[in-house]
PDB file of N, CA and C in Angstrom:
ATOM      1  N   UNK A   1       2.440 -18.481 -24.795  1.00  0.00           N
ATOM      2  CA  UNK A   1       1.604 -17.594 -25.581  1.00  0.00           C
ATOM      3  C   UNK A   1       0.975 -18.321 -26.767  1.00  0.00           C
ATOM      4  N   UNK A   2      -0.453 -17.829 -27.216  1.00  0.00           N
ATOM      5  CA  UNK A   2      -0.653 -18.314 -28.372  1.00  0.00           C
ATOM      6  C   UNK A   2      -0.808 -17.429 -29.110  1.00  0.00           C
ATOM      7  N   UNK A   3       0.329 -17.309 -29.795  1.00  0.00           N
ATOM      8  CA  UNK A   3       0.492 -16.565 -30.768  1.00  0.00           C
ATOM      9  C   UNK A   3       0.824 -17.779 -32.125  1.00  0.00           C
ATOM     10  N   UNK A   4       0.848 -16.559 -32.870  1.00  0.00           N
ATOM     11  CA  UNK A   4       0.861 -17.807 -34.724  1.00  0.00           C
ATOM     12  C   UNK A   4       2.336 -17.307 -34.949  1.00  0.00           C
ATOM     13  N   UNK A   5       3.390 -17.773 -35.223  1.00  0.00           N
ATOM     14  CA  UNK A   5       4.712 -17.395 -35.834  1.00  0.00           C
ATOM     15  C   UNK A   5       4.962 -16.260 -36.439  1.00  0.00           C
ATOM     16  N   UNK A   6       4.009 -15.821 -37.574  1.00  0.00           N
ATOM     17  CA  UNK A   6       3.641 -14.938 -38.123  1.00  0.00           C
ATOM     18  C   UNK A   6       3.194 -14.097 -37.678  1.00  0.00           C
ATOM     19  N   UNK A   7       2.764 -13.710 -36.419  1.00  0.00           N
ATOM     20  CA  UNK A   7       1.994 -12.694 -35.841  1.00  0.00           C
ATOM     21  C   UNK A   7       3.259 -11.694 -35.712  1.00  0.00           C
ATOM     22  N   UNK A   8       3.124 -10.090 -36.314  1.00  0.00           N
ATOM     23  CA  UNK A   8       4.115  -9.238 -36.065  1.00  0.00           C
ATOM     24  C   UNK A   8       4.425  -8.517 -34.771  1.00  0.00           C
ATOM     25  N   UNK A   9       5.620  -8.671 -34.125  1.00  0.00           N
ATOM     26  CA  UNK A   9       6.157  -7.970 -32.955  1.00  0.00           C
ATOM     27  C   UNK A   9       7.476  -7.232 -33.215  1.00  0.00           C
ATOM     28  N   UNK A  10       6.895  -5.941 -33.249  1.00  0.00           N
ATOM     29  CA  UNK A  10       7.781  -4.970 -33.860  1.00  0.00           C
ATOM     30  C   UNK A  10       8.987  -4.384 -32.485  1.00  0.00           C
ATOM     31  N   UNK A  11       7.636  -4.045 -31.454  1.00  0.00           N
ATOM     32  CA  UNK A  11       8.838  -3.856 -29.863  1.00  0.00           C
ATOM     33  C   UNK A  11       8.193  -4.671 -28.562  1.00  0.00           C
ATOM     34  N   UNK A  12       8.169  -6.024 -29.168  1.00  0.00           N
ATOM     35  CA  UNK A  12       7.727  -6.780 -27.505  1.00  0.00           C
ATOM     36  C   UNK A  12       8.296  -7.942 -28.049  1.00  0.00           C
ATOM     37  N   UNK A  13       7.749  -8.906 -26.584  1.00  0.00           N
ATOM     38  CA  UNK A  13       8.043 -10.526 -27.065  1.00  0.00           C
ATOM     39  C   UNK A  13       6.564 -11.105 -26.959  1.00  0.00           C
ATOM     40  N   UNK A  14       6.552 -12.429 -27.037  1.00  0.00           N
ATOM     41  CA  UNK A  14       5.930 -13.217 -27.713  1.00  0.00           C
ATOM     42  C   UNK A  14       4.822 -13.646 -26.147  1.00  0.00           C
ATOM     43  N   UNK A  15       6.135 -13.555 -25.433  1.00  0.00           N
ATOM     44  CA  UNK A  15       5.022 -13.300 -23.861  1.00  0.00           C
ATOM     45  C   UNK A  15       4.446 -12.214 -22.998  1.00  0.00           C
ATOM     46  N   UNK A  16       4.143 -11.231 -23.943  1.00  0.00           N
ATOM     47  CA  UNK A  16       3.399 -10.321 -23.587  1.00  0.00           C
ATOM     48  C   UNK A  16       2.071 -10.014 -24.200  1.00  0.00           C
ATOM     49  N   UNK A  17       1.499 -11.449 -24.470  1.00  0.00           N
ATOM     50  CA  UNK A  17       0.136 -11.762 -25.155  1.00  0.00           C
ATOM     51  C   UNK A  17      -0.507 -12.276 -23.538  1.00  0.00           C
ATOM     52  N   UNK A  18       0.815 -13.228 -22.961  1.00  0.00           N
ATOM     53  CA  UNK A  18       0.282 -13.841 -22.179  1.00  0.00           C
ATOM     54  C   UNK A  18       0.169 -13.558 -20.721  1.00  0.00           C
ATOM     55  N   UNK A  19       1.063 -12.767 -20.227  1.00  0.00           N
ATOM     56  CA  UNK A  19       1.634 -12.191 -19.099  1.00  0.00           C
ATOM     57  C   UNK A  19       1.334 -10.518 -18.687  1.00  0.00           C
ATOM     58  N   UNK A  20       0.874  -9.677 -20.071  1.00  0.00           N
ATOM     59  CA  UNK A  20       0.695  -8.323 -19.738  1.00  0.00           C
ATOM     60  C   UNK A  20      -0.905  -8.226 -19.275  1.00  0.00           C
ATOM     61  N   UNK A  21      -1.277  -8.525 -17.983  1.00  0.00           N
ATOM     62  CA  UNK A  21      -2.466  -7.965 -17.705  1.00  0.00           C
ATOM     63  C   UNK A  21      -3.173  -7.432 -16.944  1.00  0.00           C
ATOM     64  N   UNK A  22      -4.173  -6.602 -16.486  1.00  0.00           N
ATOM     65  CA  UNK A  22      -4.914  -6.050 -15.382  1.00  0.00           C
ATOM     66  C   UNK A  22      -5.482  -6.379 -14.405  1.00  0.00           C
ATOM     67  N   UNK A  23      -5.657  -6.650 -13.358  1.00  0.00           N
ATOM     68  CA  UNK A  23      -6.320  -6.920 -12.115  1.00  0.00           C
ATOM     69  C   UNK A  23      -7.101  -5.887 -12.340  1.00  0.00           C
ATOM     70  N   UNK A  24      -8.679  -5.989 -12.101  1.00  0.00           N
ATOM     71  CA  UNK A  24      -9.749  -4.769 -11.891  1.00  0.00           C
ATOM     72  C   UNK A  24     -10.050  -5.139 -10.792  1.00  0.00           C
ATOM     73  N   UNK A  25      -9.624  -5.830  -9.809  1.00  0.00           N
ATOM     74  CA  UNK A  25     -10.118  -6.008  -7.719  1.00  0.00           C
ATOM     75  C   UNK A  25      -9.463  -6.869  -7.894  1.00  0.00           C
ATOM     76  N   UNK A  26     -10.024  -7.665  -6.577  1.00  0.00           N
ATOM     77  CA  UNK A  26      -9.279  -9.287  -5.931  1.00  0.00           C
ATOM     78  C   UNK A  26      -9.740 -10.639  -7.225  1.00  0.00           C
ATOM     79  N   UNK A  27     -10.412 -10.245  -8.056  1.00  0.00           N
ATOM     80  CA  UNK A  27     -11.205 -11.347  -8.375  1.00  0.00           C
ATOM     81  C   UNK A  27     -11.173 -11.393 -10.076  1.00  0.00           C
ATOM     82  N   UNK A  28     -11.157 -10.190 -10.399  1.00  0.00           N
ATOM     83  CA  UNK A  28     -11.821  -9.713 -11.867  1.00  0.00           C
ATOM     84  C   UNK A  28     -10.297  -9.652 -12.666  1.00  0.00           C
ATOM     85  N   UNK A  29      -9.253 -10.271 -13.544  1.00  0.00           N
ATOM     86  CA  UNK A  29      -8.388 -10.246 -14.558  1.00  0.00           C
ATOM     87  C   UNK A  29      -8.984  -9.563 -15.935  1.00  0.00           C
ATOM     88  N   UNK A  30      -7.637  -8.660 -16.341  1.00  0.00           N
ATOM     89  CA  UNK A  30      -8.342  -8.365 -17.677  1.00  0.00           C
ATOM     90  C   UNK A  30      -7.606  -9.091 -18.645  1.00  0.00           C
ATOM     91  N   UNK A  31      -7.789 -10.189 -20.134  1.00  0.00           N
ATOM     92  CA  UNK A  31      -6.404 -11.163 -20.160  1.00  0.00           C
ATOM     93  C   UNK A  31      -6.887 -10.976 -22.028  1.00  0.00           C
ATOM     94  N   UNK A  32      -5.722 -10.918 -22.868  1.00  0.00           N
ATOM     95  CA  UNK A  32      -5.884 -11.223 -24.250  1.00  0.00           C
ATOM     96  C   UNK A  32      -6.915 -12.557 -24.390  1.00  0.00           C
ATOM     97  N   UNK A  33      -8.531 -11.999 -25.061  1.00  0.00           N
ATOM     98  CA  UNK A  33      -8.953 -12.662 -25.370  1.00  0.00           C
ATOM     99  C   UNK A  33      -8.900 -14.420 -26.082  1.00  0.00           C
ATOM    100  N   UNK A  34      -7.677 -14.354 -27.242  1.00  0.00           N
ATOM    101  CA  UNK A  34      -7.050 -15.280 -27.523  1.00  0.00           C
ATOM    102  C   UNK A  34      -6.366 -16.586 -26.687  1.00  0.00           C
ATOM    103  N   UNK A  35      -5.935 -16.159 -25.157  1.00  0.00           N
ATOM    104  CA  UNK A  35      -4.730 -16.532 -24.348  1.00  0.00           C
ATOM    105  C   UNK A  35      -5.506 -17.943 -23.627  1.00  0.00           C
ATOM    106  N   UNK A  36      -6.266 -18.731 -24.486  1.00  0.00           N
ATOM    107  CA  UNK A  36      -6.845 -19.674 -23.735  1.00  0.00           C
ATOM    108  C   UNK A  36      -6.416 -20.366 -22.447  1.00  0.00           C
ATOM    109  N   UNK A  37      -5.076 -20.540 -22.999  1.00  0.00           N
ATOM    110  CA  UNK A  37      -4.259 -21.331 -21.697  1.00  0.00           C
ATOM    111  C   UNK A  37      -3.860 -20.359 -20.264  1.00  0.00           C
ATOM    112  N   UNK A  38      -3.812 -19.174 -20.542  1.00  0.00           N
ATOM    113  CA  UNK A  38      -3.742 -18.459 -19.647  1.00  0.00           C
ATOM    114  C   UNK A  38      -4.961 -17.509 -18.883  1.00  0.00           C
ATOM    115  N   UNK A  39      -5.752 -17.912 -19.713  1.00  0.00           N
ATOM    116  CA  UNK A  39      -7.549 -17.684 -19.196  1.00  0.00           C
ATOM    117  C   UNK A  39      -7.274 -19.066 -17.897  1.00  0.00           C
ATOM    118  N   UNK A  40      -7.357 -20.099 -18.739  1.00  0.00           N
ATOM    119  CA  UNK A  40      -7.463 -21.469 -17.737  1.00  0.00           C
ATOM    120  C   UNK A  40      -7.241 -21.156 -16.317  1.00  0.00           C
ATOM    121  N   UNK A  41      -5.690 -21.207 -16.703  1.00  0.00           N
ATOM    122  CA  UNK A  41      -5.067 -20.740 -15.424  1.00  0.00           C
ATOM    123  C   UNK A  41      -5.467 -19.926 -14.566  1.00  0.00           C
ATOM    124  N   UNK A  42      -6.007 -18.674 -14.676  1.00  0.00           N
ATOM    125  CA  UNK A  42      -6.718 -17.410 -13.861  1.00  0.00           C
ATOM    126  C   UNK A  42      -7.674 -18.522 -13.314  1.00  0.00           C
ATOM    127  N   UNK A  43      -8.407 -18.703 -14.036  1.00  0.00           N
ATOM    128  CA  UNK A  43      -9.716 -19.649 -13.551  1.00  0.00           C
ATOM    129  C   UNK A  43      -9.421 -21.110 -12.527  1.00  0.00           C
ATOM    130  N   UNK A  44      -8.065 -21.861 -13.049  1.00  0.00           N
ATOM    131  CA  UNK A  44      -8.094 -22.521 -12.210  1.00  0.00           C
ATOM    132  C   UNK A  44      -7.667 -21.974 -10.620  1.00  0.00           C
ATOM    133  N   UNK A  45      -7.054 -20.597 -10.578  1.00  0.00           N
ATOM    134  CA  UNK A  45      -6.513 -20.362  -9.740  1.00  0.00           C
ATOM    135  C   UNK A  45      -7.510 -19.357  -8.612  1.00  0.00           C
ATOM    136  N   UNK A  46      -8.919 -19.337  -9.166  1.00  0.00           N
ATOM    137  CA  UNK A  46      -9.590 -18.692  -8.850  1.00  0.00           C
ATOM    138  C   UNK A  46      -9.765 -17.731  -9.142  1.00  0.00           C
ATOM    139  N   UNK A  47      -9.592 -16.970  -9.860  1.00  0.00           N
ATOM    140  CA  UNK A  47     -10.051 -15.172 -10.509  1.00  0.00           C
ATOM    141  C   UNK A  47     -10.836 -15.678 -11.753  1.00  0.00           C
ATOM    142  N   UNK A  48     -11.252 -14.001 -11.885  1.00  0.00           N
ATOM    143  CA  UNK A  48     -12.494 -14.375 -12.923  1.00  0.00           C
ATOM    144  C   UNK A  48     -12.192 -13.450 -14.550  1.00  0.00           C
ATOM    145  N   UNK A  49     -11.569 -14.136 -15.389  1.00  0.00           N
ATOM    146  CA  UNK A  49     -11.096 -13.592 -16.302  1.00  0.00           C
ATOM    147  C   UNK A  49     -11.893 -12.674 -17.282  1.00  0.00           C
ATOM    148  N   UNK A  50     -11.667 -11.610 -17.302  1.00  0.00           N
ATOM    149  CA  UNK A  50     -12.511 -10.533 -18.467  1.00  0.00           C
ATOM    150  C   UNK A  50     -11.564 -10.490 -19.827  1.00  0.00           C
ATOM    151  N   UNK A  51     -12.447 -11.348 -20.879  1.00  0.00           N
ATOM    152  CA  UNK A  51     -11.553 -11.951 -22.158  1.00  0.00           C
ATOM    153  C   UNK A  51     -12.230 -10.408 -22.575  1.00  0.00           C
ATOM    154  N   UNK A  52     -10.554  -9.669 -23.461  1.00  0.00           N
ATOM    155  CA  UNK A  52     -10.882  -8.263 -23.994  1.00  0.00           C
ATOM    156  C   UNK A  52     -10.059  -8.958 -25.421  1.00  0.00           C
ATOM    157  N   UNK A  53     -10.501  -8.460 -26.334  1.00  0.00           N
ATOM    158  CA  UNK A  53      -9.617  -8.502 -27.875  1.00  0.00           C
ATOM    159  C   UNK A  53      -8.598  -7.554 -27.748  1.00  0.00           C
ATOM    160  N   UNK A  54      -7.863  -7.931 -27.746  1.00  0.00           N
ATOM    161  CA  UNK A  54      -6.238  -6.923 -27.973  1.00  0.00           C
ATOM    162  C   UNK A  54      -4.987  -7.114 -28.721  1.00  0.00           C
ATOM    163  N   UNK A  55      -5.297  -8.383 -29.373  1.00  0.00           N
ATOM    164  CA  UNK A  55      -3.961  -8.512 -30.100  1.00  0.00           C
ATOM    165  C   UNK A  55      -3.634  -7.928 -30.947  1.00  0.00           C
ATOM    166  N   UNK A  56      -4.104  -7.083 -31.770  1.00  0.00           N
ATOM    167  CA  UNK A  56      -3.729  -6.498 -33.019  1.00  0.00           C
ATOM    168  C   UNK A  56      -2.624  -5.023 -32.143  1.00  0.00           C
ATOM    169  N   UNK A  57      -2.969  -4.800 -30.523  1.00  0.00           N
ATOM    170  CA  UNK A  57      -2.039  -4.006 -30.670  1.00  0.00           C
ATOM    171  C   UNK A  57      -0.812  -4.366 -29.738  1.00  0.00           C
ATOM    172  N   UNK A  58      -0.344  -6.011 -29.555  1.00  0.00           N
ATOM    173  CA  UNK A  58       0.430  -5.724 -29.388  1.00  0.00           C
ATOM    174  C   UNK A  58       1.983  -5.497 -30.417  1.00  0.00           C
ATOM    175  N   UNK A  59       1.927  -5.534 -31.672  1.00  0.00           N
ATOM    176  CA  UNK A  59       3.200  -5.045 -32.444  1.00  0.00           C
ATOM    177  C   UNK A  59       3.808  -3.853 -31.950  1.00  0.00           C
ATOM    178  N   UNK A  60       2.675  -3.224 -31.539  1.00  0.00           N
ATOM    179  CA  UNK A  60       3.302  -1.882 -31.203  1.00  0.00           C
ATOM    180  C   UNK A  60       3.918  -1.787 -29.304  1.00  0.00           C
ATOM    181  N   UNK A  61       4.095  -2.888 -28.894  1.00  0.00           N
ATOM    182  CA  UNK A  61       5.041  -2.611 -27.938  1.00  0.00           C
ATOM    183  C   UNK A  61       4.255  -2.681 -26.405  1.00  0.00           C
ATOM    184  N   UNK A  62       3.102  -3.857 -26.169  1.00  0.00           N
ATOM    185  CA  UNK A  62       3.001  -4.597 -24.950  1.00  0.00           C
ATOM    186  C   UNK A  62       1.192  -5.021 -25.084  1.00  0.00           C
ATOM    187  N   UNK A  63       1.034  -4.768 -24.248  1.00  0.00           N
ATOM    188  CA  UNK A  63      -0.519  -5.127 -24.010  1.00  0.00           C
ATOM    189  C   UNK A  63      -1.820  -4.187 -22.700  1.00  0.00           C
ATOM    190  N   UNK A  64      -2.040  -4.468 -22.103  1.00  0.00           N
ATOM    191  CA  UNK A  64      -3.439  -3.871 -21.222  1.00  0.00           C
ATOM    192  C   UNK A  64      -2.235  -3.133 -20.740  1.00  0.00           C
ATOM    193  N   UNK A  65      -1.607  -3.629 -19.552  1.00  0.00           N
ATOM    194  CA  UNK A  65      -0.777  -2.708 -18.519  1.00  0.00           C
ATOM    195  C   UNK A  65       0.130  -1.493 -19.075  1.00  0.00           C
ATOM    196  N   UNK A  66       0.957  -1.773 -20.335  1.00  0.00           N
ATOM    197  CA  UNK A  66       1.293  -0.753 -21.092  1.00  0.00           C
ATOM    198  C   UNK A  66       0.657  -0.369 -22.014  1.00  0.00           C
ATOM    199  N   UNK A  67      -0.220  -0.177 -22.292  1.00  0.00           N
ATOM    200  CA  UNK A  67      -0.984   0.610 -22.936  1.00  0.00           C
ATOM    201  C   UNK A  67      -2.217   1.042 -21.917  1.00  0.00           C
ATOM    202  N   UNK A  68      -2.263   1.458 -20.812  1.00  0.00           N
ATOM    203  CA  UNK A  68      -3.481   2.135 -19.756  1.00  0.00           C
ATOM    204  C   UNK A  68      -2.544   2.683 -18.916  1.00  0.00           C
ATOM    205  N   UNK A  69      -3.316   3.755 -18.299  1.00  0.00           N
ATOM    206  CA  UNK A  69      -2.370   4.443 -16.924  1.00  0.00           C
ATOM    207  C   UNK A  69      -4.082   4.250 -16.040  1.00  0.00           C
ATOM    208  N   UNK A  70      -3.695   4.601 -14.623  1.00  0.00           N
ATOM    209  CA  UNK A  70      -4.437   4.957 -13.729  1.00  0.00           C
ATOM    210  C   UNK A  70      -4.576   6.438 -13.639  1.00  0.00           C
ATOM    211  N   UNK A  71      -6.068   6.129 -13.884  1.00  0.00           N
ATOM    212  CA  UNK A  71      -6.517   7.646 -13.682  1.00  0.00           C
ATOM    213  C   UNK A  71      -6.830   8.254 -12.525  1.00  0.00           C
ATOM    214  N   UNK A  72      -8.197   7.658 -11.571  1.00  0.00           N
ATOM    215  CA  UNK A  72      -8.368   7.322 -10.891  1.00  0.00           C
ATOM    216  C   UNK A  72      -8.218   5.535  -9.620  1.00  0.00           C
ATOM    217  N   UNK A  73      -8.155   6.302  -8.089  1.00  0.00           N
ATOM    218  CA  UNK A  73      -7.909   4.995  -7.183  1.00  0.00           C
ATOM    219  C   UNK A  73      -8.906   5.235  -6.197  1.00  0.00           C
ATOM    220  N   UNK A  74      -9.340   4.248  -5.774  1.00  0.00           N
ATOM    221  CA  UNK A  74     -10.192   4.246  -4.386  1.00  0.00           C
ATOM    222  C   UNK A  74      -9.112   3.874  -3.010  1.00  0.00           C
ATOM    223  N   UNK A  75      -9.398   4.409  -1.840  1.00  0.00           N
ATOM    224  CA  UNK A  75      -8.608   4.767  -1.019  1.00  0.00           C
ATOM    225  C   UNK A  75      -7.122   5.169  -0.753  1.00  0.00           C
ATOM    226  N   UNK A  76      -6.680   4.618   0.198  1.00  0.00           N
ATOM    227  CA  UNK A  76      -4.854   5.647   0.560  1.00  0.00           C
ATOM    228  C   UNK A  76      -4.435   5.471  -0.469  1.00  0.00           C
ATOM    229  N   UNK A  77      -3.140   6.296  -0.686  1.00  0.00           N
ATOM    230  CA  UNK A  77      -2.365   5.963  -1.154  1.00  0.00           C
ATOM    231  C   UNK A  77      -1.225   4.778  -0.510  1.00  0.00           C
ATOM    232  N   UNK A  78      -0.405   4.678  -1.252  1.00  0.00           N
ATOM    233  CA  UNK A  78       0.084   3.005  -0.556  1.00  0.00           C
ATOM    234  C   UNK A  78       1.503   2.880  -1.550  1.00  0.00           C
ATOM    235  N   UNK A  79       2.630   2.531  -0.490  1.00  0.00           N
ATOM    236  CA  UNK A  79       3.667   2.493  -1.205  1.00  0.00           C
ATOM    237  C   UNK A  79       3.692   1.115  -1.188  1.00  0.00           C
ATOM    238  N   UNK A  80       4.530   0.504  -2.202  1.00  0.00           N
ATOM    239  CA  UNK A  80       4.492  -0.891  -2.355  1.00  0.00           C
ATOM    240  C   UNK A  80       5.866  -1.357  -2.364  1.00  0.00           C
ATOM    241  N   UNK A  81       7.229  -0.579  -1.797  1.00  0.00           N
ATOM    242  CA  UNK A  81       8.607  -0.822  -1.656  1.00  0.00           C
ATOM    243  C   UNK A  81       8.957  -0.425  -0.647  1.00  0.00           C
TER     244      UNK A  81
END
């Protein structure tokens, strides 16, 4: 993560700057703007990273995936266990 030492985390860790994020399809990541090294990575790995500003909320306890629900889905439903 790049986070600064100082950056406050009141209910998360320090890798949920870097690790909490959205898939919008096969291709499109949604990733803490900041997370250079983990932009890279998407990119080297082929997806196409959508840099969003979000750090100010993670103190309060995660990032994109916990903080969004699904509202709407396009096709079946689909169990994944």
């Amino acid at each position: 993560p790049m986070l600064s030492p100082d950056h406050p985390l009141y209910f998360t860790s320090p890798w949920t700057a870097s690790s909490n994020i959205i898939m919008l399809d096969h291709e499109r990541v949604v990733v803490e703007a900041s997370e250079e090294t983990t932009i890279q990575a998407f990119k080297d790995w082929g997806f196409k990273p959508v840099k969003v500003p979000f750090r100010h909320f993670l103190p309060f306890g995660g990032s994109f995936h916990c903080a969004t629900v699904d509202v709407r889905r396009r096709g079946e439903l689909q169990s994944y266990f």
